[in-house]
N, C-alpha and C. Protein backbone atom coordinates (compact mmCIF):
# COMPACT_ATOMS: atom_id res chain seq x y z
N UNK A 1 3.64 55.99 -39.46
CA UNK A 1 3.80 54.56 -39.57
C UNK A 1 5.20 54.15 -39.15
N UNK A 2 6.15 54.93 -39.36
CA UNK A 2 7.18 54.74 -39.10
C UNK A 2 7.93 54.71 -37.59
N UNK A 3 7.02 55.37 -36.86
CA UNK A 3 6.74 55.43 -35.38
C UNK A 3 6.60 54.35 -34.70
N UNK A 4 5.61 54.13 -35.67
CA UNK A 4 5.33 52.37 -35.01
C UNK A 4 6.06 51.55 -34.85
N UNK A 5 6.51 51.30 -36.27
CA UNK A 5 8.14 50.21 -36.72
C UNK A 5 8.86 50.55 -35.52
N UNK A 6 9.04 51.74 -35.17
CA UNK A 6 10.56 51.87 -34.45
C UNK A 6 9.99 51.56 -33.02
N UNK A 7 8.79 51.73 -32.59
CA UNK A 7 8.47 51.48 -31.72
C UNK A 7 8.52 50.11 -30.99
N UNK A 8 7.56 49.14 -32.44
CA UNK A 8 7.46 47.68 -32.15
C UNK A 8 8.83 46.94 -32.23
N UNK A 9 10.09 47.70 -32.78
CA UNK A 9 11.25 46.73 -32.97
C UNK A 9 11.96 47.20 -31.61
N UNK A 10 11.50 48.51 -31.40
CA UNK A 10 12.34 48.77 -29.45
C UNK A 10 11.73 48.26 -28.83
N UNK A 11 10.76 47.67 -28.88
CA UNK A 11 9.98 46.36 -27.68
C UNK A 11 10.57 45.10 -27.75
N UNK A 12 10.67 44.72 -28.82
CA UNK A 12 10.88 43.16 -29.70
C UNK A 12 12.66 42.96 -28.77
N UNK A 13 13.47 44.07 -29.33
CA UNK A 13 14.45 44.19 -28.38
C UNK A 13 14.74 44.16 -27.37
N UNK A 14 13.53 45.02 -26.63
CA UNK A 14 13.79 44.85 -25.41
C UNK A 14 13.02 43.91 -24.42
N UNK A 15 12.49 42.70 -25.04
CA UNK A 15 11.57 41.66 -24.51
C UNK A 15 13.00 40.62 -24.55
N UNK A 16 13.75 40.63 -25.58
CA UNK A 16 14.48 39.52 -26.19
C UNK A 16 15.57 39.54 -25.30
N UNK A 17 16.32 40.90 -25.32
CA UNK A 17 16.99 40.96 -23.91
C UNK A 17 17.04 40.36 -22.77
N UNK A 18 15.28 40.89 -22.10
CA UNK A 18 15.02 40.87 -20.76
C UNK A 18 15.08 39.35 -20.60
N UNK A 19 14.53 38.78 -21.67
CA UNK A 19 14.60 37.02 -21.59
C UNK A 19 15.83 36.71 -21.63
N UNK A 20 16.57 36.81 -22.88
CA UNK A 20 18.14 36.04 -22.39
C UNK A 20 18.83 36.75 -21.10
N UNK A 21 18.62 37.88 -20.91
CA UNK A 21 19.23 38.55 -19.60
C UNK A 21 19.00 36.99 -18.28
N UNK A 22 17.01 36.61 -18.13
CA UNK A 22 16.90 36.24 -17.13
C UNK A 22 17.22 34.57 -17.10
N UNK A 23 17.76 34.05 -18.35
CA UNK A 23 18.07 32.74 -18.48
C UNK A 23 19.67 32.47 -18.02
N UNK A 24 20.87 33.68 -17.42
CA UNK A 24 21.92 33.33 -17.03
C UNK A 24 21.76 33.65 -15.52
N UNK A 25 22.85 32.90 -14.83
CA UNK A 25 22.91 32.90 -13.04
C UNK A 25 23.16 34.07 -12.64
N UNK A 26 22.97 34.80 -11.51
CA UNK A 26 23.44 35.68 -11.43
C UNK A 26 24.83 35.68 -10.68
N UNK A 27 25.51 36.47 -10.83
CA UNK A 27 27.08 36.53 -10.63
C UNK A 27 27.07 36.33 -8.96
N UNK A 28 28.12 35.60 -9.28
CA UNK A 28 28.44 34.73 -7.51
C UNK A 28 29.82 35.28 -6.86
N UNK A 29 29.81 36.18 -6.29
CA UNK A 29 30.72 36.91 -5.62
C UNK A 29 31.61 35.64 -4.36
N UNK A 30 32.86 35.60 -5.24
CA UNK A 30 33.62 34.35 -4.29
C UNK A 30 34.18 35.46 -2.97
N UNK A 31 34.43 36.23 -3.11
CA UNK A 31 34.68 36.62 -1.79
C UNK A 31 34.25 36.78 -0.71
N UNK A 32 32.60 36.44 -0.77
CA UNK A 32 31.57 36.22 0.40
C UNK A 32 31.00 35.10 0.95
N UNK A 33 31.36 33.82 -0.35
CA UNK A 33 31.74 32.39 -0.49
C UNK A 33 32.04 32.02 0.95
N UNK A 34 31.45 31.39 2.03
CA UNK A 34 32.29 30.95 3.26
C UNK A 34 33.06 29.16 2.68
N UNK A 35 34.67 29.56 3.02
CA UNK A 35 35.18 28.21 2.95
C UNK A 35 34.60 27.33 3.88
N UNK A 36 34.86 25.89 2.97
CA UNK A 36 34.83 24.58 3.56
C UNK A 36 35.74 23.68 3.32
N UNK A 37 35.90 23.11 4.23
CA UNK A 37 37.39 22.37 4.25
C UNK A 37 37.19 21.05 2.76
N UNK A 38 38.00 20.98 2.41
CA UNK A 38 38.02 20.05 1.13
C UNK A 38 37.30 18.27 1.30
N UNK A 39 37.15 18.24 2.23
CA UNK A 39 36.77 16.86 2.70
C UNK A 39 35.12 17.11 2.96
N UNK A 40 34.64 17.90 3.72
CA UNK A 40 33.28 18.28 3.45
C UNK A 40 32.46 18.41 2.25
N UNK A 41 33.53 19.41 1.15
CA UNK A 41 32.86 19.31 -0.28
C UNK A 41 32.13 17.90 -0.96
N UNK A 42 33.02 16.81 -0.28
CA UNK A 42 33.03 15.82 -0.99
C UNK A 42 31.66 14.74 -1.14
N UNK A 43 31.23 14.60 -2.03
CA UNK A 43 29.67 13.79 -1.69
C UNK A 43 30.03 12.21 -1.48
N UNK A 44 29.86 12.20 -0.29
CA UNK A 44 29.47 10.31 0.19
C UNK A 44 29.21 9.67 -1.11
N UNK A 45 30.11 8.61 -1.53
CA UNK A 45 30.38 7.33 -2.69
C UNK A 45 29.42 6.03 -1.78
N UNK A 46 28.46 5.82 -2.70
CA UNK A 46 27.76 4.74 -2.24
C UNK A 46 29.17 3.36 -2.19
N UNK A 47 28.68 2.67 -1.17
CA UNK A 47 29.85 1.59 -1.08
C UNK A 47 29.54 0.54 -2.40
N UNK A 48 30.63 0.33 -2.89
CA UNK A 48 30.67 -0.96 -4.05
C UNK A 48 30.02 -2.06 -4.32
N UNK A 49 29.48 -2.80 -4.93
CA UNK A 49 29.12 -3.82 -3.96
C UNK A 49 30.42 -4.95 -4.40
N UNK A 50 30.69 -6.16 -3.50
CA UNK A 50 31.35 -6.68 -3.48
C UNK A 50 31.64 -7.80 -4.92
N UNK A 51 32.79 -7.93 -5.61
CA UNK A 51 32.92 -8.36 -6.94
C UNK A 51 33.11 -10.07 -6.78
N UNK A 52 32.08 -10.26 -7.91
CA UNK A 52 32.25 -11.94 -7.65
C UNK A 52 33.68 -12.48 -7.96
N UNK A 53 34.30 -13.23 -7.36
CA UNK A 53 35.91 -12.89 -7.55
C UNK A 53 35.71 -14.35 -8.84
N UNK A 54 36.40 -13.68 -9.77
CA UNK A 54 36.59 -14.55 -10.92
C UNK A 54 36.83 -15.74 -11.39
N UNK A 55 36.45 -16.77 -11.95
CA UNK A 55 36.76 -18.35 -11.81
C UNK A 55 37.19 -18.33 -13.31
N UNK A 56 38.33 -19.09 -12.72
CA UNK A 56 39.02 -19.57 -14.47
C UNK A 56 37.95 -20.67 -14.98
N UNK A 57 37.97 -21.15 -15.67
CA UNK A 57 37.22 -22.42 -16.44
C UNK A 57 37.94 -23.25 -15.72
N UNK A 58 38.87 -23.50 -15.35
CA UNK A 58 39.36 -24.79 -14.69
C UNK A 58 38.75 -25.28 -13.25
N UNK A 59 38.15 -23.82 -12.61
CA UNK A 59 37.56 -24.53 -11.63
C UNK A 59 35.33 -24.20 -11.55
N UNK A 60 35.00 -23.86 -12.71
CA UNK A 60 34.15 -24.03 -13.13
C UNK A 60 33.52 -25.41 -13.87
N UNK A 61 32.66 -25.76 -13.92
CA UNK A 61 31.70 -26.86 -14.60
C UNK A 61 30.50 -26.51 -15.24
N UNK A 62 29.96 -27.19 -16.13
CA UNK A 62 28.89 -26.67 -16.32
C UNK A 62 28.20 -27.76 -15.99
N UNK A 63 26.90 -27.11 -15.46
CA UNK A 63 25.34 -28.02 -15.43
C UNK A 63 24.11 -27.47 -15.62
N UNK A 64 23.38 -28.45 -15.66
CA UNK A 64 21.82 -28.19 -16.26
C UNK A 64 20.83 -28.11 -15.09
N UNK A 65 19.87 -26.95 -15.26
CA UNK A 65 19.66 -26.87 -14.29
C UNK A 65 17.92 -26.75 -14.89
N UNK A 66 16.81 -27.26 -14.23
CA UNK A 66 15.47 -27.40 -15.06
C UNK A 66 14.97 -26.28 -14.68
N UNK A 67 13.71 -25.84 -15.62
CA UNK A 67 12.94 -24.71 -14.95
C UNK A 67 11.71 -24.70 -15.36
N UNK A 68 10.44 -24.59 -15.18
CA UNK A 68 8.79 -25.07 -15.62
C UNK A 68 8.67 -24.17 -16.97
N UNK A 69 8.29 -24.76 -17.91
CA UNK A 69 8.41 -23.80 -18.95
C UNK A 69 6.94 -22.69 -18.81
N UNK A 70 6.75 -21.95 -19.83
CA UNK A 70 5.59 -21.43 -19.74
C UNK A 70 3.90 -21.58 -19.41
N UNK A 71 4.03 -22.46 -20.12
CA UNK A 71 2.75 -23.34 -20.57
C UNK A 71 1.83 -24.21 -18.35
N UNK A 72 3.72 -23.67 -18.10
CA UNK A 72 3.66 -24.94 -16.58
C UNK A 72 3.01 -26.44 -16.79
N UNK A 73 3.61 -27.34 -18.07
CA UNK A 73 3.65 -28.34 -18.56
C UNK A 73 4.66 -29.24 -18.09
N UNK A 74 5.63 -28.52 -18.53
CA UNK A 74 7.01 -29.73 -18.45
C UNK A 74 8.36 -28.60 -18.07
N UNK A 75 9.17 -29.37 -17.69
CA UNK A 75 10.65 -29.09 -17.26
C UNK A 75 11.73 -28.68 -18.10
N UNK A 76 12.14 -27.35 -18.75
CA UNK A 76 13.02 -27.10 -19.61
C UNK A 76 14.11 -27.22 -18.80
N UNK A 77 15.46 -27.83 -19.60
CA UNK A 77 16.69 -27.89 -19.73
C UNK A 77 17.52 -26.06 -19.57
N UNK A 78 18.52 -25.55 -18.60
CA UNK A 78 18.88 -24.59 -19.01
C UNK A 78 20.60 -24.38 -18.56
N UNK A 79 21.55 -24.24 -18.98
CA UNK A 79 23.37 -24.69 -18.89
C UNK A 79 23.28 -23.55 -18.45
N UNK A 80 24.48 -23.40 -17.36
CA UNK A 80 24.80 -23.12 -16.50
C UNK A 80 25.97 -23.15 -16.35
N UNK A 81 27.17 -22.27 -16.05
CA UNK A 81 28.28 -22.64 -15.42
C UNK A 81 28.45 -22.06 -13.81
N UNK A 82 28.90 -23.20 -12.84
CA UNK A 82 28.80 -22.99 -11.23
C UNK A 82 30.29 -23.59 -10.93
N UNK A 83 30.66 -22.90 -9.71
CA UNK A 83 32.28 -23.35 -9.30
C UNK A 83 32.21 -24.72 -9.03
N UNK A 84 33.19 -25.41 -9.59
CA UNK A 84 33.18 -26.89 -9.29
C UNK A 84 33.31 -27.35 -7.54
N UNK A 85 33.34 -26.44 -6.66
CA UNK A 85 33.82 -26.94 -5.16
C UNK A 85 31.83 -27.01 -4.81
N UNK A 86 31.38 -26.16 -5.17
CA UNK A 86 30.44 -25.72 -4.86
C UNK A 86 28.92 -26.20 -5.88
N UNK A 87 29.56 -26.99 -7.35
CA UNK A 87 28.43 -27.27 -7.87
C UNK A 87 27.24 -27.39 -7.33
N UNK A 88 26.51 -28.33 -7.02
CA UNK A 88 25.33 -28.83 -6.27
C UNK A 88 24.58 -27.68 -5.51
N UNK A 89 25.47 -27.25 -4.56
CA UNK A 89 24.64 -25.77 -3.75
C UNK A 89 24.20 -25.00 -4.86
N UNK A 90 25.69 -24.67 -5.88
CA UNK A 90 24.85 -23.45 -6.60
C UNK A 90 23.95 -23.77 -7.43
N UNK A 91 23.96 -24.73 -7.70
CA UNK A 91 22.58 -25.21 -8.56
C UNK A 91 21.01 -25.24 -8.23
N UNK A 92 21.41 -25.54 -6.78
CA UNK A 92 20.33 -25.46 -5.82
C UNK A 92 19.85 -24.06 -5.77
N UNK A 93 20.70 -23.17 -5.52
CA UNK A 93 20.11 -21.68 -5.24
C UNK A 93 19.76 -21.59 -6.75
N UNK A 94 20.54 -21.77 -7.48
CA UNK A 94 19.74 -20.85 -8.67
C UNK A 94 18.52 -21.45 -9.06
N UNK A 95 17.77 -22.37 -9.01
CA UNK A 95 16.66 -22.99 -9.08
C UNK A 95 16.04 -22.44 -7.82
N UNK A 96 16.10 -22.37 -6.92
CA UNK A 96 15.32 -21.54 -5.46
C UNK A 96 15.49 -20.09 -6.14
N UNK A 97 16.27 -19.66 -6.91
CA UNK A 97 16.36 -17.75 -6.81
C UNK A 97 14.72 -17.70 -7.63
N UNK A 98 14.28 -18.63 -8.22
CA UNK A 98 13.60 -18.26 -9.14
C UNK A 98 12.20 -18.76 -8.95
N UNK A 99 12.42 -19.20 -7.82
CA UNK A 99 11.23 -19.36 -7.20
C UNK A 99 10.69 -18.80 -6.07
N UNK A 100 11.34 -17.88 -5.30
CA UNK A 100 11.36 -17.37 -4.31
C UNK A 100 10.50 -16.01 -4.51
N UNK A 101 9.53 -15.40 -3.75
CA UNK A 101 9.21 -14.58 -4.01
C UNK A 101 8.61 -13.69 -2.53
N UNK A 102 7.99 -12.37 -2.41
CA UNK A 102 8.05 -11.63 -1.38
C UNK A 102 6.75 -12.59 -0.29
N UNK A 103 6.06 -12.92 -1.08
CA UNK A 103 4.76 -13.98 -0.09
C UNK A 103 5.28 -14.82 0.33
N UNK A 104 6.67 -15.50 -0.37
CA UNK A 104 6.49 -16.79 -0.22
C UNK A 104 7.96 -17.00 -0.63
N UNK A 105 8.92 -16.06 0.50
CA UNK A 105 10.64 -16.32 0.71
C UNK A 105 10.48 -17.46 1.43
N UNK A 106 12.06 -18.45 0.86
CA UNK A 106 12.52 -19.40 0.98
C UNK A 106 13.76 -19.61 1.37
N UNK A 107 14.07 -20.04 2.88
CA UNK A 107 15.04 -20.13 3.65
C UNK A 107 15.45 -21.49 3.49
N UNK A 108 16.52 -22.44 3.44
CA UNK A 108 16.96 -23.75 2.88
C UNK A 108 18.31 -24.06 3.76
N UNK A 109 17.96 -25.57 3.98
CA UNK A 109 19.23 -26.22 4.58
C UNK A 109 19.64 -27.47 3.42
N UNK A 110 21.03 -27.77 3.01
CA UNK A 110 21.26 -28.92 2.04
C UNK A 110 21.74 -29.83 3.21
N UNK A 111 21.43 -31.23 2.92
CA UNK A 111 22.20 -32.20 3.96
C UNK A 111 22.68 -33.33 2.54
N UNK A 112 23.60 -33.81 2.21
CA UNK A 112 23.92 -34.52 0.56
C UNK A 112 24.82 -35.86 1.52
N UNK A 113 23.74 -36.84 1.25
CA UNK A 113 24.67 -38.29 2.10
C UNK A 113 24.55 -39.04 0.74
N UNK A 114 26.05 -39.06 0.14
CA UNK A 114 26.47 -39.90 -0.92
C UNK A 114 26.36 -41.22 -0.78
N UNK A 115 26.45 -41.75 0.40
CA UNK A 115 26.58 -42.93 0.31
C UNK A 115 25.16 -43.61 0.24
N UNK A 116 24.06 -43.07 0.61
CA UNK A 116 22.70 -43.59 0.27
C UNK A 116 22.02 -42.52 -1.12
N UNK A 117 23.06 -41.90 -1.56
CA UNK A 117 22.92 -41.05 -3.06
C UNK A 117 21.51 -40.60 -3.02
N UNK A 118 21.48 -39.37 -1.81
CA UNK A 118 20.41 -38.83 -1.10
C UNK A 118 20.58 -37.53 -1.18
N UNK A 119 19.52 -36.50 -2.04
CA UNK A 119 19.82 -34.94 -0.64
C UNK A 119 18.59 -34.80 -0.36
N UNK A 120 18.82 -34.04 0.97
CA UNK A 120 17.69 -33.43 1.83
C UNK A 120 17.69 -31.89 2.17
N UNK A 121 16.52 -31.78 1.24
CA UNK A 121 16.52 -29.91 1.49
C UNK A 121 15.39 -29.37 2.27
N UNK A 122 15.78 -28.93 3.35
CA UNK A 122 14.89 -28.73 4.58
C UNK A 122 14.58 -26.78 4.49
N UNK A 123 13.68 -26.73 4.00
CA UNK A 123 13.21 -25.79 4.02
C UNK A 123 12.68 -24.62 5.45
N UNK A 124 12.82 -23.78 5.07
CA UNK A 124 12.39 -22.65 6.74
C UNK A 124 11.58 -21.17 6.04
N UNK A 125 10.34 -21.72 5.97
CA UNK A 125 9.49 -20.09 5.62
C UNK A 125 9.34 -19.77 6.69
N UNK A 126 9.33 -18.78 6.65
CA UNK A 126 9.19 -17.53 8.11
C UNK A 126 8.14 -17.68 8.63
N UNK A 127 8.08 -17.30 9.75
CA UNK A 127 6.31 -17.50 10.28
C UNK A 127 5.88 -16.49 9.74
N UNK A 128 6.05 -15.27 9.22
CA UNK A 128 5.18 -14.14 8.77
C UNK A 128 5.16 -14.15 7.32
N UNK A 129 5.39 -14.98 6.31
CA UNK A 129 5.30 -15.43 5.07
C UNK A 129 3.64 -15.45 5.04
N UNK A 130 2.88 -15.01 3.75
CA UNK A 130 2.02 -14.86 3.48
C UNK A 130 1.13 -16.33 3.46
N UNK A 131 2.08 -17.54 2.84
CA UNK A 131 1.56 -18.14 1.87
C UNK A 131 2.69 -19.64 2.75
N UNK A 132 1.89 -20.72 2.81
CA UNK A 132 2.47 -22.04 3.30
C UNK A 132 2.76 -22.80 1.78
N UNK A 133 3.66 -24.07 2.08
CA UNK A 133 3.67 -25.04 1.05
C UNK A 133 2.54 -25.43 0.65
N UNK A 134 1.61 -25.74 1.71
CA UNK A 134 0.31 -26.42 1.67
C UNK A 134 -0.97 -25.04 0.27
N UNK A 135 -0.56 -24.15 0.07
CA UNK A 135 -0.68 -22.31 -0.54
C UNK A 135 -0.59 -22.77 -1.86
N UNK A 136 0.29 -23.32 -2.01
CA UNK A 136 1.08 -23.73 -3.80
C UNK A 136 -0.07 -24.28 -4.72
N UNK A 137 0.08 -23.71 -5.85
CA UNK A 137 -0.77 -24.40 -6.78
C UNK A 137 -0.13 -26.10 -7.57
N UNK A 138 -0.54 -26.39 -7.99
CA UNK A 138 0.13 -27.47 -8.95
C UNK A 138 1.16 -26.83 -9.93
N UNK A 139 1.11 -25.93 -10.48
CA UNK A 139 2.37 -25.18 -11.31
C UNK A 139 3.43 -25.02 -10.42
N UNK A 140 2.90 -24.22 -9.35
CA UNK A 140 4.22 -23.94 -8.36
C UNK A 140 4.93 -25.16 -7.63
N UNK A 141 4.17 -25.76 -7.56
CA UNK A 141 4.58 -27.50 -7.03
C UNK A 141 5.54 -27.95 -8.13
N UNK A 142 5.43 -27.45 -9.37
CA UNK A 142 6.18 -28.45 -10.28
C UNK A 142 7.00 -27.72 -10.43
N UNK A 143 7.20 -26.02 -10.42
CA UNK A 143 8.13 -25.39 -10.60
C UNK A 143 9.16 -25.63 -9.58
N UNK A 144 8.70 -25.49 -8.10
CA UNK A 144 9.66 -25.71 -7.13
C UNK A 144 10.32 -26.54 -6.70
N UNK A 145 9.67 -28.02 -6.73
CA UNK A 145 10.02 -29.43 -5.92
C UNK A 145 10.35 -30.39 -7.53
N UNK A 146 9.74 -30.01 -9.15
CA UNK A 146 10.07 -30.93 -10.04
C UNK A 146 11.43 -30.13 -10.34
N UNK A 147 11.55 -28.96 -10.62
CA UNK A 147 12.91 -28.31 -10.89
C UNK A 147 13.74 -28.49 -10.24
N UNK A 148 14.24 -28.51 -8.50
CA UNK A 148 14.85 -29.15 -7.56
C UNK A 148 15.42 -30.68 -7.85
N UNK A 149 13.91 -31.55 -8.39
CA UNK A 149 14.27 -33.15 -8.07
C UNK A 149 15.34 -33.30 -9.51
N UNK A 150 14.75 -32.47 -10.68
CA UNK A 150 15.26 -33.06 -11.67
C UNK A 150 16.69 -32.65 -12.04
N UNK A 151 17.01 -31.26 -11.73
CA UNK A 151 17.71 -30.70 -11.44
C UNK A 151 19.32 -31.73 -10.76
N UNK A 152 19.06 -31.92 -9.95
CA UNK A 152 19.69 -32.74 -8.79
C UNK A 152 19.71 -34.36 -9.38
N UNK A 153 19.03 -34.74 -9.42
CA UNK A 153 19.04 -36.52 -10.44
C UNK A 153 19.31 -36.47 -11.48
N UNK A 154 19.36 -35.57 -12.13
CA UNK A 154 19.68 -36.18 -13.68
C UNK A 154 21.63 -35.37 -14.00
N UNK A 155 21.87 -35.00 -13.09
CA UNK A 155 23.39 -34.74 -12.99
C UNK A 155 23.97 -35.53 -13.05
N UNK A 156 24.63 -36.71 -13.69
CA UNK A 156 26.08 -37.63 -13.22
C UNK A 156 26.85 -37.39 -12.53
N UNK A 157 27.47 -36.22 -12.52
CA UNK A 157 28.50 -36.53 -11.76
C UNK A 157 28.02 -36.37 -9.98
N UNK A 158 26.74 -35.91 -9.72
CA UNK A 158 26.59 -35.77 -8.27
C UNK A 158 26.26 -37.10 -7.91
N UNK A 159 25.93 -38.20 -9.03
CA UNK A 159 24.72 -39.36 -8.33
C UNK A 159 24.21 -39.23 -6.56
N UNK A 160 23.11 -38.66 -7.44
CA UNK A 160 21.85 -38.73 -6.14
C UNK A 160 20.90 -39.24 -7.17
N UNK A 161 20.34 -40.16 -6.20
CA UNK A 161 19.04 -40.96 -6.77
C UNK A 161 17.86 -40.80 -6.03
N UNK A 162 17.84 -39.87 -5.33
CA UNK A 162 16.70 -39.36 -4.33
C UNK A 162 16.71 -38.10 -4.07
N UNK A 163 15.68 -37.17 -3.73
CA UNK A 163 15.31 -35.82 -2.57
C UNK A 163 14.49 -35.70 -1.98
N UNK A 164 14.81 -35.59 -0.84
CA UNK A 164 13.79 -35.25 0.16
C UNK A 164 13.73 -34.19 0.01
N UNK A 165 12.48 -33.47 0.71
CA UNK A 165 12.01 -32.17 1.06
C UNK A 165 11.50 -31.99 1.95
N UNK A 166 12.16 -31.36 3.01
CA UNK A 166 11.12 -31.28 4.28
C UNK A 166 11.44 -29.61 4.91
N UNK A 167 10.39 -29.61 5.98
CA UNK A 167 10.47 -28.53 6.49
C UNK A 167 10.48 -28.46 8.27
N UNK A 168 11.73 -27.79 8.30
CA UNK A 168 12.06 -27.79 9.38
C UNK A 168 12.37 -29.38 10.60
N UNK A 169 12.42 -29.87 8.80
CA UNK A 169 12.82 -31.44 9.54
C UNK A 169 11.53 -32.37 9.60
N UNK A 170 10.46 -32.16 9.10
CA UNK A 170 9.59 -32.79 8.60
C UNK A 170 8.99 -32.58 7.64
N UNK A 171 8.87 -34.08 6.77
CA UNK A 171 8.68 -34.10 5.44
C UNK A 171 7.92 -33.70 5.27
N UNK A 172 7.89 -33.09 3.96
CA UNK A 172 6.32 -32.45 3.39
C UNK A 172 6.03 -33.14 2.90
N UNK A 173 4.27 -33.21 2.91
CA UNK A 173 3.30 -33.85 2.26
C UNK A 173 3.00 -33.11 1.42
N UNK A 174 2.49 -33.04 0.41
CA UNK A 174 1.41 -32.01 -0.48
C UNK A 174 -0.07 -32.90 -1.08
């Protein structure tokens, strides 16, 4: 019996070994190592992407910018801070970012004539866009063109009392 014991614990040993033996690398002989120049080693750094360069509050504003709530009922309220040189555009895109989608990308021109307290946003879908204005459901109609209008009119300090929408320089109907 005792044969055995000594037997089954010189296996047990030598299984336990052979396993941790085969779980380390095997030894890497640097002297057969072919050099490479130090600049080769080096792995390509994806490029940065470019940093939004920082706005004090002094040349920031805030505004409200609408967006269709869930339900696609009515127009929620949502604050915003955009560079004051630039208010109006950025307000504009961020209401377009969120409507824009892979069927149905949205290319945009602003034209803003204060003195008839007007803008005109002339739209450009691609010819290979899935999906026309004429495509839109009534939700998307209110998401895109009520979020835009209200967006844009109910600002004070831009007074505009109108938007057009057209495409490619003629107005849309829906």
């Amino acid at each position: 019996m005792n044969s055995i014991q000594h037997f089954l614990t010189r296996c047990i040993v030598a299984v336990t070994i052979l396993s941790l033996s085969s779980c380390s690398s095997p030894p890497v002989d640097i002297q057969t190592q072919p050099q490479t120049p130090p600049e080769a080693t080096i792995s390509p750094q994806p490029t940065p992407e470019p940093q939004k360069q920082a706005l004090s509050p002094a040349n920031t504003v805030p505004v409200t910018i609408y967006q269709v709530d869930s339900q696609c009922s009515e127009l929620v309220p949502r604050q915003i801070t955009v560079p004051k040189q630039q208010a109006l555009e950025t307000a504009i895109t961020e209401v377009l970012e969120q409507q824009s989608s892979s069927d149905f990308p949205l290319n945009y021109r602003i034209n803003v004539d204060k003195s008839q307290k007007l803008v005109t946003i002339d739209f450009r879908v691609p010819t290979t866009a899935a999906r026309t204005f004429n495509s839109l459901s009534s939700c998307e109609q209110l998401a895109l063109f009520g979020s835009l209008r209200q967006t844009i009119t109910t600002n004070p300090d831009w007074k505009i009392n109108q938007v057009i929408f057209t495409e490619q320089g003629e107005e849309i109907t829906l």
